[in-house]
C-alpha atoms as a PDB file:
ATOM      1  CA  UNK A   1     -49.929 -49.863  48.642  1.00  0.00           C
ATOM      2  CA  UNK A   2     -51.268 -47.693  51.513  1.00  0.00           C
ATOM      3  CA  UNK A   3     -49.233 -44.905  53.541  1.00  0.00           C
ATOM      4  CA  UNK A   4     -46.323 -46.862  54.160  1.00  0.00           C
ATOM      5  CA  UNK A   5     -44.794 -45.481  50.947  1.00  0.00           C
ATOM      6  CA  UNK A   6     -42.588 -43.083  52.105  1.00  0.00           C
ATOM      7  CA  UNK A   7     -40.762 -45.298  54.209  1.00  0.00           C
ATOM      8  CA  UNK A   8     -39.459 -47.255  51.195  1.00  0.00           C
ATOM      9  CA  UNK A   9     -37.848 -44.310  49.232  1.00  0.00           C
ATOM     10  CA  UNK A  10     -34.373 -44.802  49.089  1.00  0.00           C
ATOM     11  CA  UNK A  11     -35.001 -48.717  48.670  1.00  0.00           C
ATOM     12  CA  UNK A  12     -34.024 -50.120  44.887  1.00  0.00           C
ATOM     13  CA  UNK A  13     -35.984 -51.684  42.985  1.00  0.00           C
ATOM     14  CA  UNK A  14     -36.078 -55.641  42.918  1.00  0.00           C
ATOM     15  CA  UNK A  15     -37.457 -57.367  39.866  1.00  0.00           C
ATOM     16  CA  UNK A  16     -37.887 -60.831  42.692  1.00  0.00           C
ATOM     17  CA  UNK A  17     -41.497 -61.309  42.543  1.00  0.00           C
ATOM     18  CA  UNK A  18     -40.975 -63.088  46.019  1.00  0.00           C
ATOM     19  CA  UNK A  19     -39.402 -60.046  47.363  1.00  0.00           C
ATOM     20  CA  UNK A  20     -40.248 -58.431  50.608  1.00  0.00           C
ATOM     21  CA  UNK A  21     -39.337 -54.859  52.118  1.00  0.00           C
ATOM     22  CA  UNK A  22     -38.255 -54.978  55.606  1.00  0.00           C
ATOM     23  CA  UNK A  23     -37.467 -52.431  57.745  1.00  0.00           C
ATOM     24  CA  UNK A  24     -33.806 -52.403  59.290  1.00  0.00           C
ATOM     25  CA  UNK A  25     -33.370 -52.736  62.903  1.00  0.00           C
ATOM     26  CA  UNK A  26     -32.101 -48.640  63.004  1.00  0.00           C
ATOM     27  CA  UNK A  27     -35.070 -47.245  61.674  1.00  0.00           C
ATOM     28  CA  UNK A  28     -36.933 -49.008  64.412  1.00  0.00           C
ATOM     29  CA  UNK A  29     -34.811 -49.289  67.210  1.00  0.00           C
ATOM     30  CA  UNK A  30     -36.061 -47.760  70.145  1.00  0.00           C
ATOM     31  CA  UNK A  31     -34.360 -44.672  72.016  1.00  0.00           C
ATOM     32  CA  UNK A  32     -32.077 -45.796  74.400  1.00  0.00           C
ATOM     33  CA  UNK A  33     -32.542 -43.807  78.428  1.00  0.00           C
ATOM     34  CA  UNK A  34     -31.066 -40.802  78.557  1.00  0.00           C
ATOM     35  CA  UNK A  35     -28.296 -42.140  81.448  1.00  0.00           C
ATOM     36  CA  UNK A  36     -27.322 -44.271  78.481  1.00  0.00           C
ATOM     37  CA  UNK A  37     -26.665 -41.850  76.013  1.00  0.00           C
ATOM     38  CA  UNK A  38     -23.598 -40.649  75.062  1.00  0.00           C
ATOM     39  CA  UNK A  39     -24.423 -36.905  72.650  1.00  0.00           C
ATOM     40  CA  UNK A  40     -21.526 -35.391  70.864  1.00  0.00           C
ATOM     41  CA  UNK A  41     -21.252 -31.254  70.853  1.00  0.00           C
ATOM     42  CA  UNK A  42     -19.425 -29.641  68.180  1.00  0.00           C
ATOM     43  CA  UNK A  43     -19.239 -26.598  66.043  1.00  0.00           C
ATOM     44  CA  UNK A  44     -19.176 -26.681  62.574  1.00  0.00           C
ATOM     45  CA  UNK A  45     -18.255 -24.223  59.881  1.00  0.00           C
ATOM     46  CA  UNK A  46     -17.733 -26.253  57.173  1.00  0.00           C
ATOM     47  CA  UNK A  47     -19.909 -25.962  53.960  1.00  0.00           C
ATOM     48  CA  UNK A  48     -22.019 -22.708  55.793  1.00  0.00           C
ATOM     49  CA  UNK A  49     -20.627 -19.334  54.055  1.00  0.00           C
ATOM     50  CA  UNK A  50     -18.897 -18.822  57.732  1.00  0.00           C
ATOM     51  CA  UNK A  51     -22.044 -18.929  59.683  1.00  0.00           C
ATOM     52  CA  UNK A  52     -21.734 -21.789  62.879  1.00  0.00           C
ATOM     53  CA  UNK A  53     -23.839 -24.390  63.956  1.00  0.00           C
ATOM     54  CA  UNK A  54     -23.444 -26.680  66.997  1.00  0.00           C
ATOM     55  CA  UNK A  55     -23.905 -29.765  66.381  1.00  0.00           C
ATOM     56  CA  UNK A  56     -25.635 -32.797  68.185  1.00  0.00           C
ATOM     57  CA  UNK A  57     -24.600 -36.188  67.236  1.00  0.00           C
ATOM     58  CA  UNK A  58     -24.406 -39.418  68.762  1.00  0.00           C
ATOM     59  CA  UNK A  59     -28.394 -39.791  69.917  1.00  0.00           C
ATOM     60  CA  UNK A  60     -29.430 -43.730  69.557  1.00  0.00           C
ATOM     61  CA  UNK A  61     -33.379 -43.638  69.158  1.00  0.00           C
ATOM     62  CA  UNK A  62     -36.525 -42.708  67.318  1.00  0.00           C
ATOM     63  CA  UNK A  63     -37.082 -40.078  64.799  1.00  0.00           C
ATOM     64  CA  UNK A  64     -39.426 -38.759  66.749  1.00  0.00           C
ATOM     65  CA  UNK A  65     -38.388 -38.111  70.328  1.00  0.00           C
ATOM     66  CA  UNK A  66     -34.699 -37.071  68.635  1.00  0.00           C
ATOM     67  CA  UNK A  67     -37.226 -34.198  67.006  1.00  0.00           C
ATOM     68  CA  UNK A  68     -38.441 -33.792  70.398  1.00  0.00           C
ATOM     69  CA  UNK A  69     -35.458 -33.186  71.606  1.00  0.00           C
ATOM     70  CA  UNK A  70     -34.321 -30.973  68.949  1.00  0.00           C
ATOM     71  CA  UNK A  71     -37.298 -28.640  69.755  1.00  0.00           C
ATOM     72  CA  UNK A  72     -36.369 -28.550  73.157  1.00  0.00           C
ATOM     73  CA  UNK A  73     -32.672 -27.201  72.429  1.00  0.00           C
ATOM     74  CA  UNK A  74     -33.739 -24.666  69.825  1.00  0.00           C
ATOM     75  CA  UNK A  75     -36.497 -22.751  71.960  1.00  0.00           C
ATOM     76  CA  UNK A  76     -34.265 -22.947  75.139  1.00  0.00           C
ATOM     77  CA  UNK A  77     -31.292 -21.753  72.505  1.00  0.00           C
ATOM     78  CA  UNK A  78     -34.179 -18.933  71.356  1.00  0.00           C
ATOM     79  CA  UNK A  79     -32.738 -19.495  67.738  1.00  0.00           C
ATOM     80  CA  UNK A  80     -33.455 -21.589  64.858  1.00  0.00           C
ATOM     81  CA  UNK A  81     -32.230 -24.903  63.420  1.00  0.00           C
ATOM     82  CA  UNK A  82     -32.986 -28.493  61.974  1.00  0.00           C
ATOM     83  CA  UNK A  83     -33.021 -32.092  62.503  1.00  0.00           C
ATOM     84  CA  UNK A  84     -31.088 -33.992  59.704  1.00  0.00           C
ATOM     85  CA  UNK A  85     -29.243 -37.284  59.283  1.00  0.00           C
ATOM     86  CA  UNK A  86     -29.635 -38.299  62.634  1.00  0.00           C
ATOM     87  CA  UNK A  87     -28.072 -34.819  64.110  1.00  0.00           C
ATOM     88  CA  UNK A  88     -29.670 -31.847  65.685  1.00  0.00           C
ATOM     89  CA  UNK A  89     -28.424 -28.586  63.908  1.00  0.00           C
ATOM     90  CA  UNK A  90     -28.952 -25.472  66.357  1.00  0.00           C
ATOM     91  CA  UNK A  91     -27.868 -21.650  64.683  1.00  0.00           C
ATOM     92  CA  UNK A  92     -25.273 -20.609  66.452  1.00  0.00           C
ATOM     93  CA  UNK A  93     -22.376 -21.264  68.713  1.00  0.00           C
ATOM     94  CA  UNK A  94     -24.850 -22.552  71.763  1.00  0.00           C
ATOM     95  CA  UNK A  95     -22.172 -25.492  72.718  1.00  0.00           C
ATOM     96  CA  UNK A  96     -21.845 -24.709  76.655  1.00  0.00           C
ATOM     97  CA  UNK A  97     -25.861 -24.086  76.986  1.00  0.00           C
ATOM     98  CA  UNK A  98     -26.380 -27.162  74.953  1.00  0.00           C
ATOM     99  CA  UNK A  99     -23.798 -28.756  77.377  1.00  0.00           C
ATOM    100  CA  UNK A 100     -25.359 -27.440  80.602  1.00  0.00           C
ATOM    101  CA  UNK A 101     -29.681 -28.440  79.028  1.00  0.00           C
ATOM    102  CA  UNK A 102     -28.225 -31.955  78.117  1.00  0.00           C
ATOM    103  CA  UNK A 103     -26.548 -32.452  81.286  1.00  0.00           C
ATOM    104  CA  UNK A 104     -29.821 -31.187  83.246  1.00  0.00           C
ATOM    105  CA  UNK A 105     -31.727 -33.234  81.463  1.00  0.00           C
ATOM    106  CA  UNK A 106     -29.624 -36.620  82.277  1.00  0.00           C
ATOM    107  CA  UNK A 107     -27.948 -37.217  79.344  1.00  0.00           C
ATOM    108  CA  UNK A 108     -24.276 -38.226  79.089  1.00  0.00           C
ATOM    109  CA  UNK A 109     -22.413 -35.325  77.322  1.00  0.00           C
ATOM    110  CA  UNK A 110     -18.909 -34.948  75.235  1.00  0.00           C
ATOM    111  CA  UNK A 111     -17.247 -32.030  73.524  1.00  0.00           C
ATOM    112  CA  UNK A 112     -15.867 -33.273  70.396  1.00  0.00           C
ATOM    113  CA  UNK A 113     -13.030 -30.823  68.787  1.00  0.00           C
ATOM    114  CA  UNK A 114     -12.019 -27.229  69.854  1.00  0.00           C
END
Protein backbone atom coordinates (compact mmCIF):
# COMPACT_ATOMS: atom_id res chain seq x y z
CA UNK A 1 0.00 0.00 0.00
CA UNK A 2 3.01 2.22 0.89
CA UNK A 3 2.88 5.78 2.72
CA UNK A 4 0.30 7.20 0.71
CA UNK A 5 -2.26 5.94 3.24
CA UNK A 6 -3.04 8.78 5.04
CA UNK A 7 -4.03 10.71 2.22
CA UNK A 8 -7.03 8.43 1.58
CA UNK A 9 -8.72 8.68 5.07
CA UNK A 10 -11.83 10.27 4.72
CA UNK A 11 -12.35 8.37 1.26
CA UNK A 12 -15.33 5.49 1.42
CA UNK A 13 -14.94 2.45 0.68
CA UNK A 14 -15.75 1.10 -2.96
CA UNK A 15 -16.45 -2.57 -3.40
CA UNK A 16 -15.45 -1.69 -7.69
CA UNK A 17 -12.58 -3.88 -8.13
CA UNK A 18 -11.70 -1.44 -11.09
CA UNK A 19 -11.71 1.41 -8.77
CA UNK A 20 -9.06 4.01 -8.53
CA UNK A 21 -8.32 6.81 -5.80
CA UNK A 22 -7.55 10.09 -7.22
CA UNK A 23 -6.62 12.99 -5.68
CA UNK A 24 -8.95 16.17 -6.19
CA UNK A 25 -7.62 19.13 -7.88
CA UNK A 26 -7.76 21.18 -4.11
CA UNK A 27 -5.60 18.99 -2.36
CA UNK A 28 -3.07 19.58 -5.06
CA UNK A 29 -3.55 22.82 -6.36
CA UNK A 30 -0.73 24.93 -6.08
CA UNK A 31 -0.58 28.28 -3.92
CA UNK A 32 -1.58 31.02 -5.84
CA UNK A 33 1.21 34.55 -5.55
CA UNK A 34 0.68 36.39 -2.80
CA UNK A 35 -0.54 39.72 -5.10
CA UNK A 36 -3.27 37.24 -5.93
CA UNK A 37 -4.51 36.42 -2.74
CA UNK A 38 -7.31 37.70 -1.22
CA UNK A 39 -6.99 36.55 3.15
CA UNK A 40 -9.99 37.18 5.27
CA UNK A 41 -9.33 38.63 9.10
CA UNK A 42 -11.84 38.02 11.64
CA UNK A 43 -12.38 37.41 15.27
CA UNK A 44 -14.15 34.70 16.52
CA UNK A 45 -15.72 33.86 19.84
CA UNK A 46 -17.93 31.37 19.00
CA UNK A 47 -17.60 27.78 20.47
CA UNK A 48 -14.22 29.12 22.75
CA UNK A 49 -15.52 29.57 26.55
CA UNK A 50 -15.07 33.54 25.64
CA UNK A 51 -11.48 33.35 24.75
CA UNK A 52 -10.79 35.11 20.89
CA UNK A 53 -9.05 34.01 18.05
CA UNK A 54 -8.38 35.88 14.77
CA UNK A 55 -8.96 34.18 12.15
CA UNK A 56 -7.27 33.70 8.64
CA UNK A 57 -9.34 32.44 5.88
CA UNK A 58 -9.45 32.72 2.31
CA UNK A 59 -5.60 31.37 1.47
CA UNK A 60 -5.75 29.29 -2.04
CA UNK A 61 -2.59 26.90 -1.86
CA UNK A 62 -0.63 24.07 -0.34
CA UNK A 63 -0.83 22.63 3.04
CA UNK A 64 2.39 23.32 3.48
CA UNK A 65 3.41 26.88 2.73
CA UNK A 66 -0.31 27.86 4.39
CA UNK A 67 1.64 26.14 7.63
CA UNK A 68 4.42 28.27 6.69
CA UNK A 69 2.62 31.01 6.83
CA UNK A 70 0.84 30.23 9.91
CA UNK A 71 4.25 30.01 11.71
CA UNK A 72 5.15 33.20 10.51
CA UNK A 73 1.96 35.03 12.09
CA UNK A 74 2.13 33.22 15.41
CA UNK A 75 5.92 34.03 16.32
CA UNK A 76 5.55 37.65 14.96
CA UNK A 77 2.01 37.55 17.11
CA UNK A 78 4.49 36.00 20.11
CA UNK A 79 1.38 33.76 21.00
CA UNK A 80 0.12 30.46 20.15
CA UNK A 81 -2.33 28.94 17.66
CA UNK A 82 -3.17 26.27 14.88
CA UNK A 83 -3.66 25.52 11.36
CA UNK A 84 -7.08 23.77 10.70
CA UNK A 85 -9.55 23.38 7.84
CA UNK A 86 -7.79 25.48 5.62
CA UNK A 87 -7.64 28.57 8.29
CA UNK A 88 -4.88 29.89 10.41
CA UNK A 89 -6.10 30.19 14.12
CA UNK A 90 -3.78 32.81 16.06
CA UNK A 91 -4.70 33.29 20.24
CA UNK A 92 -5.80 36.39 20.56
CA UNK A 93 -7.28 39.51 19.14
CA UNK A 94 -3.97 40.17 16.74
CA UNK A 95 -6.40 41.42 13.70
CA UNK A 96 -4.58 44.93 12.92
CA UNK A 97 -0.89 43.23 13.32
CA UNK A 98 -2.11 40.39 11.24
CA UNK A 99 -3.45 43.17 8.88
CA UNK A 100 -0.26 45.27 8.84
CA UNK A 101 2.40 41.41 8.46
CA UNK A 102 -0.03 40.37 5.58
CA UNK A 103 0.00 43.59 3.93
CA UNK A 104 3.99 43.77 4.31
CA UNK A 105 4.29 40.71 3.07
CA UNK A 106 2.18 41.40 -0.34
CA UNK A 107 -0.80 39.81 0.25
CA UNK A 108 -4.24 41.26 -0.53
CA UNK A 109 -6.06 41.79 2.85
CA UNK A 110 -9.96 42.15 4.05
CA UNK A 111 -11.57 42.62 7.42
CA UNK A 112 -14.54 40.51 7.49
CA UNK A 113 -17.20 41.54 10.41
CA UNK A 114 -16.75 44.06 13.33
Amino acid sequence: MGKDWKDRLGTVYSTNAEFNYNQTEDEIQDTLPKKEQILYISLDKKNRKGKAVTLVEGFVGKQIDLKDLGKLLKSKCGVGGSIKDGEILIQGDFRDKIIDLLKASGYKVKRKGG
